[in-house]
Protein backbone atom coordinates (compact mmCIF):
# COMPACT_ATOMS: atom_id res chain seq x y z
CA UNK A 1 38.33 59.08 77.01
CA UNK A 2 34.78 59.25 77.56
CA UNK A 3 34.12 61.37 74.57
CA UNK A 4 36.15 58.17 72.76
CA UNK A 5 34.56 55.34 74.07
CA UNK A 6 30.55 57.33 73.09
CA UNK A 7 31.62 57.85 69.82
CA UNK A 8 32.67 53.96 69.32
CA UNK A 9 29.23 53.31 70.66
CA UNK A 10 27.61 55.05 67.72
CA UNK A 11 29.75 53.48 65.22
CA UNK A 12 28.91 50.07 66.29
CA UNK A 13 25.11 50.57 66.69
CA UNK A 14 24.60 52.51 63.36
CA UNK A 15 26.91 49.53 62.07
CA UNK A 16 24.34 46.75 63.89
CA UNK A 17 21.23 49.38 61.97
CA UNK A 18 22.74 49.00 58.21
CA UNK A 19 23.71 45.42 58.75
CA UNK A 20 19.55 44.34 60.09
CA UNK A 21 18.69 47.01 56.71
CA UNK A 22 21.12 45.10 54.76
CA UNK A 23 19.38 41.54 55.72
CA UNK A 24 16.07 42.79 55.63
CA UNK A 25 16.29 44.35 51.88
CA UNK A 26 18.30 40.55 50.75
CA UNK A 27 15.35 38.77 52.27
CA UNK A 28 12.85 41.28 50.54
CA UNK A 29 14.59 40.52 47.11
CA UNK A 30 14.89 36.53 47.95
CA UNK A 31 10.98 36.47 48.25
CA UNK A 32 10.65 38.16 45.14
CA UNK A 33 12.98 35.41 43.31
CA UNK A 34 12.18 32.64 45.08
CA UNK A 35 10.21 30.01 42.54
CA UNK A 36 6.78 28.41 43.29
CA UNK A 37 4.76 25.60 41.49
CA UNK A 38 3.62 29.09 39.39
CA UNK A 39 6.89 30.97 39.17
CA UNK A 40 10.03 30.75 36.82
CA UNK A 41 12.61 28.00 37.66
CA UNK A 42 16.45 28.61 37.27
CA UNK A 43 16.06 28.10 33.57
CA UNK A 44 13.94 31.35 33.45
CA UNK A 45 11.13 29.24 32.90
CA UNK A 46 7.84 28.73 34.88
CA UNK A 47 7.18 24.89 35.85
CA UNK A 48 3.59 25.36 34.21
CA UNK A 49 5.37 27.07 31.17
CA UNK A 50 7.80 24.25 31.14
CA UNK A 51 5.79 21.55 31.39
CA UNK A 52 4.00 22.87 28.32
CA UNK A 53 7.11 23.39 26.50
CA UNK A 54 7.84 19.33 26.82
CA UNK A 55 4.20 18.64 25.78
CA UNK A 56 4.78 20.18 22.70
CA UNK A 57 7.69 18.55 21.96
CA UNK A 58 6.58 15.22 22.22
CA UNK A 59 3.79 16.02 19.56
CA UNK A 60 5.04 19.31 17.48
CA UNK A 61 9.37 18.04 17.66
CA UNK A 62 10.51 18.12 14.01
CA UNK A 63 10.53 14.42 12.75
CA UNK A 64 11.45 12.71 8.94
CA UNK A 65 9.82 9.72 8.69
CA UNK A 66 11.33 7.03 6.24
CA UNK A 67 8.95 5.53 4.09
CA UNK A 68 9.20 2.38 1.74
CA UNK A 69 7.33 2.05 -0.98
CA UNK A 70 7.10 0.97 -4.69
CA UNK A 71 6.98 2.43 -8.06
CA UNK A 72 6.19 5.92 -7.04
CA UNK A 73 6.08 7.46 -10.17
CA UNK A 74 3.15 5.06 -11.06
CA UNK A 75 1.35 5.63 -7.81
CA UNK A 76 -0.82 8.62 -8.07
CA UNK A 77 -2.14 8.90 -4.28
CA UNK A 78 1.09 9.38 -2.81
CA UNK A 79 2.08 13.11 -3.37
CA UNK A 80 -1.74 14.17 -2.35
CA UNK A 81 -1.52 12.04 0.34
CA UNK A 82 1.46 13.66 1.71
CA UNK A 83 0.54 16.80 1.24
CA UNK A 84 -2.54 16.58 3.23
CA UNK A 85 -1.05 15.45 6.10
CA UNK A 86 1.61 17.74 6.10
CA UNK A 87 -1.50 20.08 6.29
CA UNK A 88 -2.16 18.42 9.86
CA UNK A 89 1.19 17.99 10.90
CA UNK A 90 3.85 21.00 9.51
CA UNK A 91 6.01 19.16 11.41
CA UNK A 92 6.77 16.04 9.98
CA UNK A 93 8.83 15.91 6.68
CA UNK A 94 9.38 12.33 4.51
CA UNK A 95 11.76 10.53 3.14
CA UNK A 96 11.00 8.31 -0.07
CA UNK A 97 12.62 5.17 -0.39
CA UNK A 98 11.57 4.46 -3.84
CA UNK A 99 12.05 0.79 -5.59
CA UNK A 100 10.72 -0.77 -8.73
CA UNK A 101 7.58 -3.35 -8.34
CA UNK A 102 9.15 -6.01 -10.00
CA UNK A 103 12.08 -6.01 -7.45
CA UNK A 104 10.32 -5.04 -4.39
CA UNK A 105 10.02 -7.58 -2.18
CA UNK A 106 13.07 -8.94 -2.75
CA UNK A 107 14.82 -5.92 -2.26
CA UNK A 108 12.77 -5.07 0.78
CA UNK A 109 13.98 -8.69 2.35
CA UNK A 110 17.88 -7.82 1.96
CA UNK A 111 17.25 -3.95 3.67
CA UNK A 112 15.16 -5.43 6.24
CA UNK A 113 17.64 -7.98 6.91
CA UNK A 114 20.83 -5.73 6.92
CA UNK A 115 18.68 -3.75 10.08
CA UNK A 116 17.04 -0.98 8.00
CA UNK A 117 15.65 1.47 10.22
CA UNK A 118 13.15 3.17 7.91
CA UNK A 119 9.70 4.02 10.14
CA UNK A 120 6.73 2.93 7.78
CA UNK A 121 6.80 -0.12 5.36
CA UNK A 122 4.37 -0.49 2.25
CA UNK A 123 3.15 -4.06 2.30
CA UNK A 124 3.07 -5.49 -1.61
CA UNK A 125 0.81 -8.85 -0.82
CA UNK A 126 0.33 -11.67 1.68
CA UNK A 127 3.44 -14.20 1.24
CA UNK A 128 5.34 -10.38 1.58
CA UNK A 129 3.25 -9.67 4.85
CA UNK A 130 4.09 -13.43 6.38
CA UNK A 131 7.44 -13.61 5.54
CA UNK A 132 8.25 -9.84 7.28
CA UNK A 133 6.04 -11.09 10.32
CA UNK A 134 7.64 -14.60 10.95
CA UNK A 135 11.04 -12.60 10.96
CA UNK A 136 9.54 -10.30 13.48
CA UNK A 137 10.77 -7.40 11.17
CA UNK A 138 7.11 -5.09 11.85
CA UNK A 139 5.16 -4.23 14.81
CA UNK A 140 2.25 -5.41 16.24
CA UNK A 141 -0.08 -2.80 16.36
CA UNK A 142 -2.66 -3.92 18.96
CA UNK A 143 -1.77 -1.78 21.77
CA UNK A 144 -2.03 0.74 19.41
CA UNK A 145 -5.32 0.16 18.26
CA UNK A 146 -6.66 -0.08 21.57
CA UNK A 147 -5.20 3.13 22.73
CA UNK A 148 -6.72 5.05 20.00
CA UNK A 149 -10.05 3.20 20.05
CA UNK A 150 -9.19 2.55 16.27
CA UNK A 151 -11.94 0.93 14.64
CA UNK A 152 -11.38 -1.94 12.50
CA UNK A 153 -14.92 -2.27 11.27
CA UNK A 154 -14.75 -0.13 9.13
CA UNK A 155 -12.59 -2.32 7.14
CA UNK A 156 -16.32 -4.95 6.34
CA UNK A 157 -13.87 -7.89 7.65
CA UNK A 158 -10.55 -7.16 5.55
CA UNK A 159 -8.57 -7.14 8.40
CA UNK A 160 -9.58 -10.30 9.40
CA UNK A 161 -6.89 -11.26 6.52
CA UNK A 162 -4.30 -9.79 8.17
CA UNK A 163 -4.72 -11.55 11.80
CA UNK A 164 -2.19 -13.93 12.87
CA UNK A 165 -2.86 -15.44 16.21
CA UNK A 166 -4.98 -12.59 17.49
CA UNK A 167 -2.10 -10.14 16.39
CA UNK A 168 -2.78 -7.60 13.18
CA UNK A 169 1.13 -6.15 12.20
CA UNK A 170 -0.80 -3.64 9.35
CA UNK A 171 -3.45 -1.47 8.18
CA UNK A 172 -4.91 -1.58 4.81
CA UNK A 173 -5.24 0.82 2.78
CA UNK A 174 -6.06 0.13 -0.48
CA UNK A 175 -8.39 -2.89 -1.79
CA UNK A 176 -8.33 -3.79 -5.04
CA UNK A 177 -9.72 -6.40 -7.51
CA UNK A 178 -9.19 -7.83 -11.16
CA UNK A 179 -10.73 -5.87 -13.89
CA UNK A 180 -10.67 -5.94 -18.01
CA UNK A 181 -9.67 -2.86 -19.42
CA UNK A 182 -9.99 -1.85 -23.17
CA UNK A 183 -8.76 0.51 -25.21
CA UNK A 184 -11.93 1.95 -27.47
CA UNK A 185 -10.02 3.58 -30.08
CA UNK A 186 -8.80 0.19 -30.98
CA UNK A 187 -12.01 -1.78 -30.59
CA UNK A 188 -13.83 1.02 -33.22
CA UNK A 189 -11.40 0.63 -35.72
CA UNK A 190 -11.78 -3.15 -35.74
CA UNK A 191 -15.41 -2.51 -35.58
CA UNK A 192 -16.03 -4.73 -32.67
CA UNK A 193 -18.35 -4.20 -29.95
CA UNK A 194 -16.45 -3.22 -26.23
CA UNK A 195 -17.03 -6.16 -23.96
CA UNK A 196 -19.40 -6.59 -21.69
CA UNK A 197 -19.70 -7.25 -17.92
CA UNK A 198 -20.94 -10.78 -18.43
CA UNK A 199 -17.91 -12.39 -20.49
CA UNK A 200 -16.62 -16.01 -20.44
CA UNK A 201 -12.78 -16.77 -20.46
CA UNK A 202 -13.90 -18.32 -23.62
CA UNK A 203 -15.80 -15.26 -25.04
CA UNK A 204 -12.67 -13.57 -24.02
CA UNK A 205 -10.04 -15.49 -25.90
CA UNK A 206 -12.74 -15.34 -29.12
CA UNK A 207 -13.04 -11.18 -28.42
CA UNK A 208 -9.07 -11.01 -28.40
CA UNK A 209 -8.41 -13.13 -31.75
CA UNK A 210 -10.75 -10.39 -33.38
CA UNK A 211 -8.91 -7.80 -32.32
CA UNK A 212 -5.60 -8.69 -33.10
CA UNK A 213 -3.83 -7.28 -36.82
CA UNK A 214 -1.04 -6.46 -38.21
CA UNK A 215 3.06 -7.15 -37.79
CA UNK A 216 6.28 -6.06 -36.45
CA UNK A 217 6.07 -2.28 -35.45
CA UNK A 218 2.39 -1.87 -36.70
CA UNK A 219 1.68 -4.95 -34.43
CA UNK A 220 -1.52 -4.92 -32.28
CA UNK A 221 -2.11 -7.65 -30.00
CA UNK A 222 -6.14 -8.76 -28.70
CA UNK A 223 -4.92 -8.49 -25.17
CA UNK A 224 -1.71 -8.96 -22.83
CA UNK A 225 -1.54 -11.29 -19.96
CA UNK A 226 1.45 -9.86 -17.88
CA UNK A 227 4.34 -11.95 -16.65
CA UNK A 228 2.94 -12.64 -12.89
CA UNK A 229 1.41 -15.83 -12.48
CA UNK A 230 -1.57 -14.11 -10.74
CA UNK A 231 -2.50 -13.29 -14.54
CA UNK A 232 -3.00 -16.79 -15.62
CA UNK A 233 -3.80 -18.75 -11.90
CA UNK A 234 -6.40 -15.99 -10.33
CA UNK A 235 -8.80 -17.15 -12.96
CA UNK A 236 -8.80 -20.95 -11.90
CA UNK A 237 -10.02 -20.25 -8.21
CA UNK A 238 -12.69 -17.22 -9.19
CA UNK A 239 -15.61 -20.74 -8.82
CA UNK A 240 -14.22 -20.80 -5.54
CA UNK A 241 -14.30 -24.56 -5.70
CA UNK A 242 -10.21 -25.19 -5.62
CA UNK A 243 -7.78 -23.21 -3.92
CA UNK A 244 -4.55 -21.63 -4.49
CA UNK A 245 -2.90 -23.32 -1.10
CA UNK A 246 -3.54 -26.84 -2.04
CA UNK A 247 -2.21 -30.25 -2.94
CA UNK A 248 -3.52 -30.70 -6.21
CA UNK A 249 -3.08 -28.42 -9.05
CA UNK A 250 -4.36 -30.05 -12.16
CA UNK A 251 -7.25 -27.95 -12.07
CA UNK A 252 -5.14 -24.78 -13.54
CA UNK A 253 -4.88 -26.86 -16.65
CA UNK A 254 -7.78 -25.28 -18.98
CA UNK A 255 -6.30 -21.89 -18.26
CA UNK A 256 -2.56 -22.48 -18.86
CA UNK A 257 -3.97 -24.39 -22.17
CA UNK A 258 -6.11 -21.42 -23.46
CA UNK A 259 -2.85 -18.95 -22.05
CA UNK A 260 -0.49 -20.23 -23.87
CA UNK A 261 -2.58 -21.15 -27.31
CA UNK A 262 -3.41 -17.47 -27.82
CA UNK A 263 0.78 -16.70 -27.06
CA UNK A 264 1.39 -19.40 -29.72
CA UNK A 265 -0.94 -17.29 -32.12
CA UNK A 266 0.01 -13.73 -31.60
CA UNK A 267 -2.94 -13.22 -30.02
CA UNK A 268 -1.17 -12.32 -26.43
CA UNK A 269 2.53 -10.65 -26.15
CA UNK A 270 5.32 -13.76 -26.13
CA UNK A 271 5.42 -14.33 -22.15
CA UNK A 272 10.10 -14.60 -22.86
CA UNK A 273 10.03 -11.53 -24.53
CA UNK A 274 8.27 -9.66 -22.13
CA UNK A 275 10.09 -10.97 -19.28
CA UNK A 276 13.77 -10.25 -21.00
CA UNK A 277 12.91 -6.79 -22.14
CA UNK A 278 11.31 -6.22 -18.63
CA UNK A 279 7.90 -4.90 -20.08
CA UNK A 280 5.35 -2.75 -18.13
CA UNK A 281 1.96 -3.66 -18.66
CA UNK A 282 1.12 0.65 -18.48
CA UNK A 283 3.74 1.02 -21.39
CA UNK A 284 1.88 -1.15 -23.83
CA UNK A 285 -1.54 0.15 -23.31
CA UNK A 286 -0.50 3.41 -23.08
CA UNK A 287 1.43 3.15 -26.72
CA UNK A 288 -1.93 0.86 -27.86
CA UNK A 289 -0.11 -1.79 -28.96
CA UNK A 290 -2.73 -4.59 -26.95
CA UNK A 291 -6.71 -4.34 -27.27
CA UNK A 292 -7.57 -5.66 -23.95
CA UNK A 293 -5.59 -5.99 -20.47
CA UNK A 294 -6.63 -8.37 -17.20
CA UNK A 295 -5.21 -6.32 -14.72
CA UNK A 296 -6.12 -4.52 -11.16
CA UNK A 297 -8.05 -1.51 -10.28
CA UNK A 298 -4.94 0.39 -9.20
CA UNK A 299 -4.48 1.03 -12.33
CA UNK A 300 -7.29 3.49 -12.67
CA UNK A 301 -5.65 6.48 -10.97
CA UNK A 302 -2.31 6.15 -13.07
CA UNK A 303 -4.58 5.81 -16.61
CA UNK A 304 -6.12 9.45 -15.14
CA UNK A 305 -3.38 11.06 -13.87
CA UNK A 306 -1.11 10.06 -17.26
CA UNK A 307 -3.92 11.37 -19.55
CA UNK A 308 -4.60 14.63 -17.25
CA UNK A 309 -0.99 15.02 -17.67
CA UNK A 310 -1.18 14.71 -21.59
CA UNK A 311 1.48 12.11 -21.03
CA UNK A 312 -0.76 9.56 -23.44
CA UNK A 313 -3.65 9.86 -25.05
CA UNK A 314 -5.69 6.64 -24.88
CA UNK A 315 -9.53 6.28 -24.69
CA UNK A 316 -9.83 3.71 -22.27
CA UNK A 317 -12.84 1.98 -20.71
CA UNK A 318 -13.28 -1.15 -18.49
CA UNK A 319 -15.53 -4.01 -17.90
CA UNK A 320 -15.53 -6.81 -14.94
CA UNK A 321 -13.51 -9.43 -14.72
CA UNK A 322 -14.03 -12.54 -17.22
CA UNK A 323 -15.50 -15.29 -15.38
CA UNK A 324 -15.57 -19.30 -15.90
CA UNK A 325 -18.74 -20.40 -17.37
CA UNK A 326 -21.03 -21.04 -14.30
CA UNK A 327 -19.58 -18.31 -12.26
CA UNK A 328 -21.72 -15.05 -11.28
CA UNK A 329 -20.67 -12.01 -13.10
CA UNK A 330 -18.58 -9.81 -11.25
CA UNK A 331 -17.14 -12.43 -9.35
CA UNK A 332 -13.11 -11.86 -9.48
CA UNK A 333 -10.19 -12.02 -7.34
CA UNK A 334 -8.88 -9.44 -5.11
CA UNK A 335 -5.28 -7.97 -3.28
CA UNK A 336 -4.58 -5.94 0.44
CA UNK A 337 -2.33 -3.09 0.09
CA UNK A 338 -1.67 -2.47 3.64
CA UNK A 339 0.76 -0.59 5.79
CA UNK A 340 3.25 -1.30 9.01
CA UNK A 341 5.84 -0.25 11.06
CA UNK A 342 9.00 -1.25 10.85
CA UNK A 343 10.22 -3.02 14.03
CA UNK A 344 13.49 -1.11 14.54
CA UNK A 345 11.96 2.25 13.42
CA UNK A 346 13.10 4.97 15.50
CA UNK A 347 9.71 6.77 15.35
CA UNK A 348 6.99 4.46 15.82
CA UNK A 349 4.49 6.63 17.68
CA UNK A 350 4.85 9.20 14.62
CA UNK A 351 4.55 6.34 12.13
CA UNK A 352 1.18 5.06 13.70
CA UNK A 353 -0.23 8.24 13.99
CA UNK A 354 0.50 8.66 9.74
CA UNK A 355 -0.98 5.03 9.54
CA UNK A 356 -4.11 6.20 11.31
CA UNK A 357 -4.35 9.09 8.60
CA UNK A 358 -3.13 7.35 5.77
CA UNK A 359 -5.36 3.83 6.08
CA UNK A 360 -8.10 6.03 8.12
CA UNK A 361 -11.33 7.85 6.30
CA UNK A 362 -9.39 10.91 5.37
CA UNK A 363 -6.98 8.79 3.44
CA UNK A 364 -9.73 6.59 1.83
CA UNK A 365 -11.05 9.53 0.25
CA UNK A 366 -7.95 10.95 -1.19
CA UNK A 367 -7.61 7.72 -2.96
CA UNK A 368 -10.52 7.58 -4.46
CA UNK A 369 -10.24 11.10 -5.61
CA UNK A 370 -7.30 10.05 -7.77
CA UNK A 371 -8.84 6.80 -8.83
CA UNK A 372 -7.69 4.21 -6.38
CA UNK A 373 -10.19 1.69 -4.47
CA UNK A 374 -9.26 2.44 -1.12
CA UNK A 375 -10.10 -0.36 1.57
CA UNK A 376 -12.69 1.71 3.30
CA UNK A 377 -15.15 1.26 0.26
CA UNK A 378 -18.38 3.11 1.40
CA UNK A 379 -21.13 4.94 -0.88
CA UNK A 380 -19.55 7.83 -0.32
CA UNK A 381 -16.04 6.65 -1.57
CA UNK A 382 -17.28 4.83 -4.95
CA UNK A 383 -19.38 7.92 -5.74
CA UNK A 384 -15.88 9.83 -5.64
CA UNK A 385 -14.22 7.64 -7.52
CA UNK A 386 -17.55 6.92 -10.37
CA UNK A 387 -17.78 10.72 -10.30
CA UNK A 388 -13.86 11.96 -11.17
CA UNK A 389 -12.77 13.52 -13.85
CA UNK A 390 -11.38 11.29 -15.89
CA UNK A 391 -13.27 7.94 -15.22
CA UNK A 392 -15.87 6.72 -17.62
CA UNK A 393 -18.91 6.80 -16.56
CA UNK A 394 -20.58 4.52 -18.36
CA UNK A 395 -18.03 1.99 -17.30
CA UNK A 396 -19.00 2.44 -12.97
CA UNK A 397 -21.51 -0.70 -13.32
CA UNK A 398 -17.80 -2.73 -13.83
CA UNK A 399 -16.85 -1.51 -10.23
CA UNK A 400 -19.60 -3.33 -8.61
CA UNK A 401 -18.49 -6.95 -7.21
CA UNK A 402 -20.55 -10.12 -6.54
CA UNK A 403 -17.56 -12.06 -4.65
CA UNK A 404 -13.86 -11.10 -4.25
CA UNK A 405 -11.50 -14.40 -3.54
CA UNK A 406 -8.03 -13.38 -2.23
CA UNK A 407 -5.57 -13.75 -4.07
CA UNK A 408 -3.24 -15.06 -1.83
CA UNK A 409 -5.16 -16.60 1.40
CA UNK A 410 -2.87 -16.08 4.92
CA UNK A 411 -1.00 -19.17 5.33
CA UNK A 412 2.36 -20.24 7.45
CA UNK A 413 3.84 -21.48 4.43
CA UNK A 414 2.67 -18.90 2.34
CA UNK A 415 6.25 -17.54 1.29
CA UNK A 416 7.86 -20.80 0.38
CA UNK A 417 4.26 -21.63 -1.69
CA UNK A 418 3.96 -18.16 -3.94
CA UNK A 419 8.00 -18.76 -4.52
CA UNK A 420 7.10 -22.73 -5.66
CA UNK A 421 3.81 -21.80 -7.93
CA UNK A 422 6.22 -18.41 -9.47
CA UNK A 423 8.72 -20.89 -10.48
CA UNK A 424 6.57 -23.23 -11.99
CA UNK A 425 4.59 -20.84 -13.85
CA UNK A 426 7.94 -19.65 -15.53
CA UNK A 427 9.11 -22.94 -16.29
CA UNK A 428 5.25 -23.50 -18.02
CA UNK A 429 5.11 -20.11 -20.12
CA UNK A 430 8.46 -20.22 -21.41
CA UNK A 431 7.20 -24.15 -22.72
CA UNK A 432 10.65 -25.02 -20.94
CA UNK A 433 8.28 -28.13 -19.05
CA UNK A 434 4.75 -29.10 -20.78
CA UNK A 435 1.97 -28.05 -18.78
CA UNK A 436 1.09 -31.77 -17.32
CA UNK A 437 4.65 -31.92 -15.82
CA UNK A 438 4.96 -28.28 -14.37
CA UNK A 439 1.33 -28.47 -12.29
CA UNK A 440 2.72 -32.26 -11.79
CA UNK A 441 5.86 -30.14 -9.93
CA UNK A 442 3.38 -27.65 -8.35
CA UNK A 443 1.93 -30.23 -6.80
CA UNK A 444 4.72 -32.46 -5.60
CA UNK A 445 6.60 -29.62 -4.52
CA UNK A 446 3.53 -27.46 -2.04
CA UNK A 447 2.09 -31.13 -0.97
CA UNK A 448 6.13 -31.32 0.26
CA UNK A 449 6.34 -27.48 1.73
CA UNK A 450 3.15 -28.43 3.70
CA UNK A 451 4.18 -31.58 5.19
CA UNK A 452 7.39 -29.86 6.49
């Protein structure tokens, strides 16, 4: 028994020795596992590691960003554009939502409207810009701007245009103005001298009649005044005496009169005909059926890029703006290409941080590289653009502005005023009212829109 009762003894404290080895080795191995603010978490990864892991997500995540725009086949900057940034930021893939000029704003209403979710928005012009911003359909970008420390000087006051109530809802990018181009081919074989920077509206009309000959398919017109009203009314504010927001516009009188005298001649495309066939100014310079064309300076870059392309061949040059007698050479009349964020856009902080790039130095210069004004204009930028392959260079002295009106000033009614004077310029060039009683229905109708 005794023999029994020592051996049971020996069992039990052996059996007590593994048991304190046992909780000793689990406690060894529990240190070793157990996470600190430096070690691996349950997830395998270390807090440090894991907090670094969500930093780069927030700015490296995979993200499309929708983009509206218009007439991208026309617009030269936007592929380089792209591309560069996609230099910066591998990340970030587009989607183009592409629709014609003509029907953009309109378009852009009914998508906006039906709660299109699309991240960055191309803004066309002003009564565009007002109408999206009294619908609360873009974003203010203050908060923004102050984050960054974005500087709006560098804009020389643009942005001042797009301030309502202490609130900017854009960035522009591009800053254009009126311009005459020519076609030189056309202007030799007529034996006429090109025209110069210092040109009356009535030198003008003269210059066209010269240059117009022939018939039917052989057909070659002085000059083309496009189907916008802009083409006709820009010219009656460039003495900066009347406005285009007003209550009175008898003033555009002289202009519709010399418009639609040189239609009546051939001297200028019928206005009915251009507007049924739906006509592109580009197409009719680039097939040199018109001498002369009043039009912007974003039509620079396409005029490269098409003859780079050996799309056309036209020998092209350009000359300021034609000017009222009176009025300093190179004063014309200017538009804001700008860009915003769409309100219910799902990736705003992505879509500023393209706006910064895009409307920012880096972008200004990619524009001018392909021809486009941007609306950072420095030295440095007109150089680039005077300089380009492509661009005349006799022709950079027409680049240089004395005053640039806007085309459209900001106004609360702006919409309802730019849909009253497009009306009423129809009704005018198609001679379906006489000129006396269309401005007479300008009038009545804006003085009305105001008062409201």
């Amino acid at each position: 028994m005794k023999k029994i009762i020592a051996l049971v003894l020996v069992f039990v404290v052996l059996g007590l020795m593994l048991i304190g080895c046992g909780s000793s080795e689990k406690a060894s191995q529990d240190e070793v596992k157990k996470p600190d603010s430096s070690q691996q978490s349950e997830t395998g990864q270390t807090s440090e590691g894991k907090d670094a892991d969500e930093k780069q997500t927030d700015t490296d995540k995979p993200v499309t960003l929708k983009f509206i725009l218009w007439d991208l086949k026309n617009t030269t900057y936007i592929p380089p554009m792209l591309d560069a940034y996609k230099k910066l930021k591998p990340n970030v893939t587009f989607d183009i939502i592409d629709i014609p000029a003509n029907e953009y704003n309109d378009k852009l209403s009914v998508m906006l409207a039906g709660g299109d979710e699309s991240d960055i928005i191309s803004v066309k012009d002003i009564p565009g810009y007002a109408s999206m911003i009294n619908k609360n359909q873009i974003l203010a970008l203050n908060e923004y701007i102050e984050k960054d420390n974005f500087d709006l000087k560098q804009y020389s006051g643009i942005t001042n245009d797009l301030t309502v109530d202490g609130k900017i809802y854009a960035l522009p990018y591009r800053s254009d103005f009126w311009v005459l181009y020519y076609n030189k081919r056309l202007f030799d074989k007529a034996n006429v001298p090109y025209p110069s920077n210092d040109m009356t509206w009535e030198e003008y009309e003269q210059l066209a009649r010269k240059l117009t000959s022939g018939s039917g398919a052989d057909k070659v017109y002085g000059s083309m005044h496009h189907t916008w009203r802009s083409t006709v009314q820009l010219a009656t504010v460039q003495d900066g005496k009347h406005s285009i927001i007003t209550e009175d516009y008898s003033f555009m009188k002289p202009m519709y009169e010399m418009i639609l005298r040189m239609q009546k001649d051939g001297i200028i495309p019928d206005y009915a005909s251009l507007k049924a066939g739906n006509i592109h100014y580009s197409s009719m310079f680039f097939n040199e059926q018109i001498a002369m064309l009043p039009m912007g300076t974003w039509f620079i870059g396409t005029l490269i890029s098409k003859i780079k392309a050996g799309e056309v061949d036209v020998e092209w040059g350009i000359a300021k703006f034609p000017h009222p007698e009176g009025v300093e050479p190179g004063t014309t009349a200017g538009t804001l290409a700008s860009l915003a964020i769409n309100s219910k856009a799902p990736n705003k902080d992505a879509a500023w941080d393209f706006l910064k790039f895009f409307c920012g130095p880096e972008g200004a210069k990619i524009l001018a590289e392909v021809g486009s004004l941007p609306a950072i204009r420095n030295e440095e930028v007109i150089n680039i653009l005077a300089n380009m392959d492509g661009f005349p260079k006799e022709c950079a002295e027409a680049l240089k502005t004395a005053v640039v009106r806007l085309e459209m000033p900001m106004h609360e009614k702006v919409t309802i005023i730019d849909q009253i004077l497009n009306e009423e310029h129809e009704l005018i060039m198609t001679e379906s009212v006489s000129i006396d009683e269309g401005l007479a229905n300008m009038s009545r109708r804006v003085k009305e829109a105001l008062a409201q």
